[in-house]
Each structure stands twice: as C-alpha cells, then as structure tokens.
N, C-alpha and C. Protein backbone atom coordinates (compact mmCIF):
# COMPACT_ATOMS: atom_id res chain seq x y z
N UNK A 1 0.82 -1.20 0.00
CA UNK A 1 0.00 0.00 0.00
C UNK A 1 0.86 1.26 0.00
N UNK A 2 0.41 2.44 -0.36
CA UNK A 2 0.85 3.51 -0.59
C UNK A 2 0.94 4.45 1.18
N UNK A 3 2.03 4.57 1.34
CA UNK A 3 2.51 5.15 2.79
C UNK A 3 2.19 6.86 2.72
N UNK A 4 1.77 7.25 3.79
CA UNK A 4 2.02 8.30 3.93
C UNK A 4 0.88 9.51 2.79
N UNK A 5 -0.75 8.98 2.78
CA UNK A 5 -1.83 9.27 2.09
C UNK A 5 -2.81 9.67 2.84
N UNK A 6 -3.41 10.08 2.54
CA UNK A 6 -4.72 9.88 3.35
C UNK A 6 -5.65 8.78 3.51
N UNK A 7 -4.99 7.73 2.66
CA UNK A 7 -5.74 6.06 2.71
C UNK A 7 -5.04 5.50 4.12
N UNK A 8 -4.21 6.40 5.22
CA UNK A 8 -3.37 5.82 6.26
C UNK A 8 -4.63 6.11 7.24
N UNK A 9 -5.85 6.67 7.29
CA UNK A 9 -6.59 6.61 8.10
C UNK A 9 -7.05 5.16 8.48
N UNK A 10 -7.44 4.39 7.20
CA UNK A 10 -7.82 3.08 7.34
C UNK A 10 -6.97 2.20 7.38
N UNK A 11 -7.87 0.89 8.42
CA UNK A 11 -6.99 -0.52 8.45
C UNK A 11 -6.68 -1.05 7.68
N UNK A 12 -7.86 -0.78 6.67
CA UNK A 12 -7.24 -1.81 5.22
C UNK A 12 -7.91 -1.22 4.27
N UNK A 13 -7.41 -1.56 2.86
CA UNK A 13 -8.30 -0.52 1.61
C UNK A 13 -7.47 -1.31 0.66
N UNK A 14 -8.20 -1.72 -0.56
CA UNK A 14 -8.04 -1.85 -1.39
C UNK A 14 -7.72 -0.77 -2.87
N UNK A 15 -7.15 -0.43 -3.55
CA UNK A 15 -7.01 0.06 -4.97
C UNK A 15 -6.66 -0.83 -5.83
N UNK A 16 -7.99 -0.29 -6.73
CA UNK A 16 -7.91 -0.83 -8.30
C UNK A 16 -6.65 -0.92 -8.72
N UNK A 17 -5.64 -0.48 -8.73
CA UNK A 17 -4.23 -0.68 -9.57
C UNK A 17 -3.38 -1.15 -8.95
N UNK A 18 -4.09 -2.01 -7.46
CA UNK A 18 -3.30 -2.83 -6.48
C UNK A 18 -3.30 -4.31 -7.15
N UNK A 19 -4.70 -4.45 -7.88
CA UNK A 19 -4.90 -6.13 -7.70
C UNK A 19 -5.50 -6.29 -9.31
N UNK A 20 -5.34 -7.71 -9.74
CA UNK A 20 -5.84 -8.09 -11.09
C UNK A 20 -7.16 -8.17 -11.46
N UNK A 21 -7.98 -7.50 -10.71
CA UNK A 21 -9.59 -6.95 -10.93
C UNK A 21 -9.22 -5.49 -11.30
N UNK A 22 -10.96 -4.95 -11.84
CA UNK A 22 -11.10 -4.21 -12.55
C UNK A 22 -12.62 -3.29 -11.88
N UNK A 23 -12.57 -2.28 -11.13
CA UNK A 23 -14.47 -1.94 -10.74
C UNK A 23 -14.78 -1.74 -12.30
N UNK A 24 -16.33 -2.29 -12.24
CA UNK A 24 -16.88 -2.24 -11.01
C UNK A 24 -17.51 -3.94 -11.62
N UNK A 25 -16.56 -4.45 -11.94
CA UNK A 25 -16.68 -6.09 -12.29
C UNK A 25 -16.89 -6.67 -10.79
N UNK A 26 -17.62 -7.89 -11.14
CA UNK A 26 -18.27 -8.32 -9.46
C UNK A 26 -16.56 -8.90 -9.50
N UNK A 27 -16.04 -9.18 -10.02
CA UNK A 27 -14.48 -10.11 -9.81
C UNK A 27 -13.65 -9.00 -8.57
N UNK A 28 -14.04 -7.53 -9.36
CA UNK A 28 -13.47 -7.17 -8.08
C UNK A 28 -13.79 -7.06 -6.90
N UNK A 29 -15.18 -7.16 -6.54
CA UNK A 29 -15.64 -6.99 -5.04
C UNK A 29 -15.41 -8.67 -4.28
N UNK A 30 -15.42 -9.37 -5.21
CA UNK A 30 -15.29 -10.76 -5.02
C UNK A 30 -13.57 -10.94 -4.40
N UNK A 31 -12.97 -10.34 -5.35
CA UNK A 31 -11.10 -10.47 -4.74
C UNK A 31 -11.06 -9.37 -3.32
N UNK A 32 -11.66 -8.54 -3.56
CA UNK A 32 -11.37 -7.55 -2.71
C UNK A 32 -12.33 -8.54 -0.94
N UNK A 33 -13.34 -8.98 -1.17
CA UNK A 33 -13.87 -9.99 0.29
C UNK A 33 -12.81 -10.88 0.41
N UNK A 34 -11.99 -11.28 -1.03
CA UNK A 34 -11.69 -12.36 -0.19
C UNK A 34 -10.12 -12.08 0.27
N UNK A 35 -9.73 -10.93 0.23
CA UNK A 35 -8.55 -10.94 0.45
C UNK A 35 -8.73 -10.40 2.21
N UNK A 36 -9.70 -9.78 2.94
CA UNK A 36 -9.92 -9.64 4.05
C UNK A 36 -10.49 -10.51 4.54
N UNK A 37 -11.30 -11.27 3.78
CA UNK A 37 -12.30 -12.76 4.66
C UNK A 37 -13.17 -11.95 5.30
N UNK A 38 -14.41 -11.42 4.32
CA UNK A 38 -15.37 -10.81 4.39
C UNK A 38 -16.54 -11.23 3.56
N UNK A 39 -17.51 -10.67 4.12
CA UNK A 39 -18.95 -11.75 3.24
C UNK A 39 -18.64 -10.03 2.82
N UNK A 40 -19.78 -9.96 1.71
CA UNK A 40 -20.25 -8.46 0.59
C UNK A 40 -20.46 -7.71 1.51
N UNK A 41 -21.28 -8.04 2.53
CA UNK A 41 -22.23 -6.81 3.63
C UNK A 41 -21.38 -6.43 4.36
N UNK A 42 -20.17 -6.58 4.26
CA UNK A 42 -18.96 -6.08 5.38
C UNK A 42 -18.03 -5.34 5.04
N UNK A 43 -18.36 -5.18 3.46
CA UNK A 43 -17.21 -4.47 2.71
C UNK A 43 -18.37 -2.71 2.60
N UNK A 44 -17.51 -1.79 2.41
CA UNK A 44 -17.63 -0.36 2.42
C UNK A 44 -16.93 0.32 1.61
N UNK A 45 -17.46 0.65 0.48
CA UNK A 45 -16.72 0.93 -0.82
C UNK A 45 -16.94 2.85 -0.89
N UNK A 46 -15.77 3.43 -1.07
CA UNK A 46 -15.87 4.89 -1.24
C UNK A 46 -15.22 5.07 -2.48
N UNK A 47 -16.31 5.46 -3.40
CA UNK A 47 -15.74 5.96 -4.69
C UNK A 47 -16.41 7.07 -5.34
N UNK A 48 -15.41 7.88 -6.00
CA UNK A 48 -16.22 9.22 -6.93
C UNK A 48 -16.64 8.93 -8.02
N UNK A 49 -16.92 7.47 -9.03
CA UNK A 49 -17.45 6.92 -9.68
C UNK A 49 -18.25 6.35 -9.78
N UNK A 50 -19.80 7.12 -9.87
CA UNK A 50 -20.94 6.49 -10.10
C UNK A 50 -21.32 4.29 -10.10
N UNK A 51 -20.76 4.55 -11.46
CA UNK A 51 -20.96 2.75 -11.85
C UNK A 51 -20.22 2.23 -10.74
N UNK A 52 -19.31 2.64 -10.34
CA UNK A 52 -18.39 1.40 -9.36
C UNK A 52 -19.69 1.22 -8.10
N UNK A 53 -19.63 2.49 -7.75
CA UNK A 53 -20.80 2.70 -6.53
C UNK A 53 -22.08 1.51 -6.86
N UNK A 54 -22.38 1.55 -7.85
CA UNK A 54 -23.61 0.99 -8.10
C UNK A 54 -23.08 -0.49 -8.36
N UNK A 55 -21.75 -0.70 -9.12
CA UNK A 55 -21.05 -2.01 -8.82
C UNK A 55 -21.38 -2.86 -7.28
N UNK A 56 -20.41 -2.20 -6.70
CA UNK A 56 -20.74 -2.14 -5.01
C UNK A 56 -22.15 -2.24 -4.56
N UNK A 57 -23.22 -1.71 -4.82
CA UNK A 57 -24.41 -1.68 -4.18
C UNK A 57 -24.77 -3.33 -4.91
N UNK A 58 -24.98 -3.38 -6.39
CA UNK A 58 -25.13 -4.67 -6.73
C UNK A 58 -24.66 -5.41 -6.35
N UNK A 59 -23.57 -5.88 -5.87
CA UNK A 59 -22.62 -6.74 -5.44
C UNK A 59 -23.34 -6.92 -3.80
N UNK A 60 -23.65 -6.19 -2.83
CA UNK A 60 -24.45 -6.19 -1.65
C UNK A 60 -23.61 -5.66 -0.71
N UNK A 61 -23.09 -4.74 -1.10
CA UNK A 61 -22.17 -4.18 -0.12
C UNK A 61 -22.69 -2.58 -0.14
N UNK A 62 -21.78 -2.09 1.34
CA UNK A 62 -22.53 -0.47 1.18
C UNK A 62 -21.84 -0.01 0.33
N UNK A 63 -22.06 1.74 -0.06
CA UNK A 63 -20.93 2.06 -0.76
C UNK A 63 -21.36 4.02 -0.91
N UNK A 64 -20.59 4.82 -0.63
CA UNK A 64 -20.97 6.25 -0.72
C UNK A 64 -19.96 6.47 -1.91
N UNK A 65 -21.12 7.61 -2.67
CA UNK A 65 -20.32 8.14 -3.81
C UNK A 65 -19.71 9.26 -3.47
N UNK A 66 -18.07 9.42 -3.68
CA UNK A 66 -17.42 10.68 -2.99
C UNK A 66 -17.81 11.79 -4.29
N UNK A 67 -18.22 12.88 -3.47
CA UNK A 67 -18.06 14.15 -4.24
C UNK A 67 -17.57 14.89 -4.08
N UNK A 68 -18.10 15.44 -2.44
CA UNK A 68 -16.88 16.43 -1.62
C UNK A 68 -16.05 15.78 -0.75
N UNK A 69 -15.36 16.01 -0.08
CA UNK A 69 -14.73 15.73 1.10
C UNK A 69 -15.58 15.67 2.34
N UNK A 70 -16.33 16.78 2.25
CA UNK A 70 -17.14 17.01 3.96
C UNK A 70 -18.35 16.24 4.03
N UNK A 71 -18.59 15.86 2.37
CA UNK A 71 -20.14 14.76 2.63
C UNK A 71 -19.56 13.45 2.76
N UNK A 72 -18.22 13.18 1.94
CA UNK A 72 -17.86 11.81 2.35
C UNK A 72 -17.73 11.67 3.73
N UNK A 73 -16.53 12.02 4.29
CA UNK A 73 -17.07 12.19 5.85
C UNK A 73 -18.00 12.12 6.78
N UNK A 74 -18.76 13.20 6.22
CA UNK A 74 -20.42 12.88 7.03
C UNK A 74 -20.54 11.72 6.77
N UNK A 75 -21.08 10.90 5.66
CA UNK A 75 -21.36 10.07 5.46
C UNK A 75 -20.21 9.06 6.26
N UNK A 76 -19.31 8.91 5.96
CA UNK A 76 -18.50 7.95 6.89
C UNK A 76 -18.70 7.72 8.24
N UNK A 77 -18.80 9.20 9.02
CA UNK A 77 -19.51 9.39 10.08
C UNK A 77 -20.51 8.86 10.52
N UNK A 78 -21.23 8.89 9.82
CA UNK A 78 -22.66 8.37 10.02
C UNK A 78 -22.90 6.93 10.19
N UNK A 79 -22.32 6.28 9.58
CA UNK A 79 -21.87 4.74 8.94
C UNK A 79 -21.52 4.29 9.95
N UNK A 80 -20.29 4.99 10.41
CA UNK A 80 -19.05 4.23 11.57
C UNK A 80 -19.73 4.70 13.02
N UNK A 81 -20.46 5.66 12.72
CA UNK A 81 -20.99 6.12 14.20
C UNK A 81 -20.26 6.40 14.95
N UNK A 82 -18.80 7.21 14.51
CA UNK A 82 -17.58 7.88 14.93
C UNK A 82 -17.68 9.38 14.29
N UNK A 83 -17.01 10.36 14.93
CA UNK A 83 -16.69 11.61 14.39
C UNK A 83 -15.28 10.91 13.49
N UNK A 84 -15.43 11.51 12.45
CA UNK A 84 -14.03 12.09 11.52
C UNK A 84 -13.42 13.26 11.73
N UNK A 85 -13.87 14.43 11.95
CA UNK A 85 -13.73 15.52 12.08
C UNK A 85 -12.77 16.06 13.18
C-alpha cells in the first residue's frame, strides 16, 4: 500500500491498480472480500465513480459516492458512528 496518504486513516483498503480486478466487475468486489475474509455486507466501498458505486451496491455491499470531502465524511460518520472531524 501507498505510505504516507490519506488512505493511512484506514486498516485496510483496497485500490484498483493494487490487484488483477477491474471496478466495477463483481471479480473485483469478489477479490477484494476475499482478500480480508469478508462476506459483501462487510465491505464499504468509497468511490467518486458512479458505476463502481452501483457495482458495489449490486454486489451487496454499502458504498458512498465521494463528491466532496465534507459529505464523504459525514457520510462515513454516520456509517461508523464515529466523528471524523
């Protein structure tokens, strides 16, 4: 993983140009569970790309579409039932 990002907030995160999947192909939500040992409903997908989002929702997982910064957040917030802020 990439050091020293703002992806260092989280325990774990996947990127598309990490692994031999592709969003918003179910192959990738499929590699991406199984590389944590997660059923779909446990995975939490944040992307500024519509289709992936909706990838993700089809697939049965949550998923917020980033637009701003302060709604992703909220929204993360809300989710985790933690402040970000």
């Amino acid at each position: 993983h990439i050091k020293g990002t703002p992806y260092d907030v989280f325990d774990r995160y996947v990127l598309s140009c990490e692994i031999e999947a592709v969003k918003p192909n179910r192959e990738y939500w499929q590699h991406t569970c199984g590389l944590f040992d997660i059923a779909p409903n446990e995975l939490l997908v944040v992307d500024d790309v519509m289709r992936n989002v909706q990838g993700a929702v089809t697939f049965g997982s949550r998923a917020i579409h980033h637009v701003t910064n302060q709604q992703t957040i909220k929204e993360l917030s809300d989710i985790l039932k933690i402040s970000l802020v």
